[in-house]
C-alpha atoms as a PDB file:
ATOM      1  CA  UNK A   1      77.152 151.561 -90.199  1.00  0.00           C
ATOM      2  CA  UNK A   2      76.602 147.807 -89.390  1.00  0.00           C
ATOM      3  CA  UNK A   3      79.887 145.521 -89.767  1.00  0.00           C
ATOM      4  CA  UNK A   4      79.584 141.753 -90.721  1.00  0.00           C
ATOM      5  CA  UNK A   5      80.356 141.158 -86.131  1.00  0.00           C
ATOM      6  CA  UNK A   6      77.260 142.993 -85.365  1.00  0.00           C
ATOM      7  CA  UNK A   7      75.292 140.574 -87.997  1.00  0.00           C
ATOM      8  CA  UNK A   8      76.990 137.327 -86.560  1.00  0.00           C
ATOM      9  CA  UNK A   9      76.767 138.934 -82.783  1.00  0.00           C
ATOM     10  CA  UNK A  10      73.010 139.243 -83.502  1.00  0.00           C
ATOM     11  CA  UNK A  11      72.463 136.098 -85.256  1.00  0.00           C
ATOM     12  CA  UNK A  12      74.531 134.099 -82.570  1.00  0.00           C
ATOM     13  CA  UNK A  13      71.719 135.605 -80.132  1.00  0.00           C
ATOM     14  CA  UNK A  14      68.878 134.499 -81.946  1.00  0.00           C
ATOM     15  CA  UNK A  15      70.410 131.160 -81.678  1.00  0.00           C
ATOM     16  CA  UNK A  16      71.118 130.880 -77.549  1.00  0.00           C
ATOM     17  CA  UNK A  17      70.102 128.213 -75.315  1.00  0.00           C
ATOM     18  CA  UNK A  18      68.807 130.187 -72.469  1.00  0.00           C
ATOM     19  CA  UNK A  19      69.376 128.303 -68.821  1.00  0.00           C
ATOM     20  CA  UNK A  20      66.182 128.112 -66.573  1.00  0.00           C
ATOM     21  CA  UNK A  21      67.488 128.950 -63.056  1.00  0.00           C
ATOM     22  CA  UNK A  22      64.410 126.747 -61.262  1.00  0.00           C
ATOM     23  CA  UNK A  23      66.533 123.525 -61.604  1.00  0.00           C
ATOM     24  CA  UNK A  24      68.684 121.111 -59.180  1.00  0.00           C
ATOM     25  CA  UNK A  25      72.119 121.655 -59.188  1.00  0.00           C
ATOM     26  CA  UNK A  26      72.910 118.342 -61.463  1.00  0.00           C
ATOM     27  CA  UNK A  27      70.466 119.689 -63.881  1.00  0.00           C
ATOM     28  CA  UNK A  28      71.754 123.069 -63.702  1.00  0.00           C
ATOM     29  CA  UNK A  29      75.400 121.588 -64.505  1.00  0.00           C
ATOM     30  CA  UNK A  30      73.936 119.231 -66.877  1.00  0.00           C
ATOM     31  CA  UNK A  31      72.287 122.295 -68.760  1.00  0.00           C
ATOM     32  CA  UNK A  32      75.233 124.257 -68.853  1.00  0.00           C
ATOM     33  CA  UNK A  33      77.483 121.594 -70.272  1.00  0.00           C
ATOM     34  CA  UNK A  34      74.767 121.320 -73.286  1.00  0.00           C
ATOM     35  CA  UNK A  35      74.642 124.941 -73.831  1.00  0.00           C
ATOM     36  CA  UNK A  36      78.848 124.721 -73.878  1.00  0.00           C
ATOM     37  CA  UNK A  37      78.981 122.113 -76.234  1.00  0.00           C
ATOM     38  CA  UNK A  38      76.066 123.923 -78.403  1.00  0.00           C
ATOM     39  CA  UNK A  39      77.563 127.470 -78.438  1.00  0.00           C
ATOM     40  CA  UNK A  40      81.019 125.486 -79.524  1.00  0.00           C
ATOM     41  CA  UNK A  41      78.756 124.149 -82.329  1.00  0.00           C
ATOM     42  CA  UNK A  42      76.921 127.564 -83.032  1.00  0.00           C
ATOM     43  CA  UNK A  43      80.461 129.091 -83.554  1.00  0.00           C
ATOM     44  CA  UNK A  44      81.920 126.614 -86.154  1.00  0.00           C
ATOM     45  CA  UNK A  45      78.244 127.250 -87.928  1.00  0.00           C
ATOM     46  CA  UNK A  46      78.424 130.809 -87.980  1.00  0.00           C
ATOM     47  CA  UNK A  47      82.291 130.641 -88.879  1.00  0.00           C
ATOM     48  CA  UNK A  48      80.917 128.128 -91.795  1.00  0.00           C
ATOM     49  CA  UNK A  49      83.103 125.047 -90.394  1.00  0.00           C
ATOM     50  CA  UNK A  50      79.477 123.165 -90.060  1.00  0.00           C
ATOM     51  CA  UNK A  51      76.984 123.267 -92.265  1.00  0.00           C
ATOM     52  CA  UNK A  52      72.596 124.042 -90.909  1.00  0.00           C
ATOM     53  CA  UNK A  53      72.293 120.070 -90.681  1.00  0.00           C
ATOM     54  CA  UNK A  54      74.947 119.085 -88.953  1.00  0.00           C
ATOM     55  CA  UNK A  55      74.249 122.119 -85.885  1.00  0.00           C
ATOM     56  CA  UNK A  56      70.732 120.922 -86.321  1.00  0.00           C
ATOM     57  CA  UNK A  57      71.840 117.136 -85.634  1.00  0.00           C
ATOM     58  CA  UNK A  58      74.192 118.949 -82.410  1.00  0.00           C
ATOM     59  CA  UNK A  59      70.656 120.149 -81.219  1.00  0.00           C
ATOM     60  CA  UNK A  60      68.838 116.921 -81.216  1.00  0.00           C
ATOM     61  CA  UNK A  61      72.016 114.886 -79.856  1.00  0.00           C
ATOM     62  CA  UNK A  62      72.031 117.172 -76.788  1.00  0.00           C
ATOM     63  CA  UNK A  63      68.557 116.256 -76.229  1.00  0.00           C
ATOM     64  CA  UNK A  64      66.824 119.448 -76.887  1.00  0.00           C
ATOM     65  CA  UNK A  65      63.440 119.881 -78.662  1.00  0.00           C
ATOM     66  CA  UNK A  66      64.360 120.588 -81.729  1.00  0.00           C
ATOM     67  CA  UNK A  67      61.216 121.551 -82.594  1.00  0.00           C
ATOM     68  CA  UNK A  68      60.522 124.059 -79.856  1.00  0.00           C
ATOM     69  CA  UNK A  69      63.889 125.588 -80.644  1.00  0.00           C
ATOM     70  CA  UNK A  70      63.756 126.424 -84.093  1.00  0.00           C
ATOM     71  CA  UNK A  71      60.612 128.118 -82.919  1.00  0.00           C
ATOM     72  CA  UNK A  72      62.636 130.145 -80.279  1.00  0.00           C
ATOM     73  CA  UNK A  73      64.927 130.960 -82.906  1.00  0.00           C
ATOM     74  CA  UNK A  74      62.080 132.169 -85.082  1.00  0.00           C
ATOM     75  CA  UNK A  75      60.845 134.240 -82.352  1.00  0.00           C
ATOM     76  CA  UNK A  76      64.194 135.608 -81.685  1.00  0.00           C
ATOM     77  CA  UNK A  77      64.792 136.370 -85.349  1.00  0.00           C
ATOM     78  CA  UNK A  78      61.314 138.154 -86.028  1.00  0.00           C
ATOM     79  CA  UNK A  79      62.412 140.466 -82.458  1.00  0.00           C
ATOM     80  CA  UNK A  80      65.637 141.341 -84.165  1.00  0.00           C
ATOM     81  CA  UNK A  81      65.980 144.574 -86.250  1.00  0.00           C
ATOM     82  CA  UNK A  82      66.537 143.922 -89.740  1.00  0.00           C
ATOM     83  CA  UNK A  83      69.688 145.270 -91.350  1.00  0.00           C
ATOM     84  CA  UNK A  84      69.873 146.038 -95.046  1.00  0.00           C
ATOM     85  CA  UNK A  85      74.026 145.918 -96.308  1.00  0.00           C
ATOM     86  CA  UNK A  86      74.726 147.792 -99.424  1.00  0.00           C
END
């Protein structure tokens, strides 16, 4: 049986920043500070601290297409088994 962690584990996937590895060192750092302060975000969404818009505003803050994102996420989401609670 699925438990409410596995649904937020495999939403919070869906929702990664993945790091390229082909970058300088200062972007590299640079990167991984934005995916810190995002998956900081991500967790006060998915413990309902901040609401969709507000993470969404995070996203665009940090600099990252937010357009090309919500279409990773949409990928992501449509690769992820669906689960059906009773």
């Amino acid at each position: 049986m699925i438990n409410s962690v596995q649904i937020l584990n495999s939403l919070s996937s869906s929702l990664e920043l993945w790091i390229p590895l082909n970058l300088s060192k200062e972007e590299f750092e640079l990167e991984l500070h934005r995916s810190a302060v995002l998956r900081t975000a991500l967790n006060d969404l998915l413990q309902g601290k901040l609401s969709i818009s507000d993470y969404l505003e995070f996203v665009e803050f940090l600099n990252i297409d937010i357009d090309n994102y919500l279409d990773k996420i949409e990928e992501n989401l449509q690769s992820t088994p669906v689960v059906h609670l009773r």
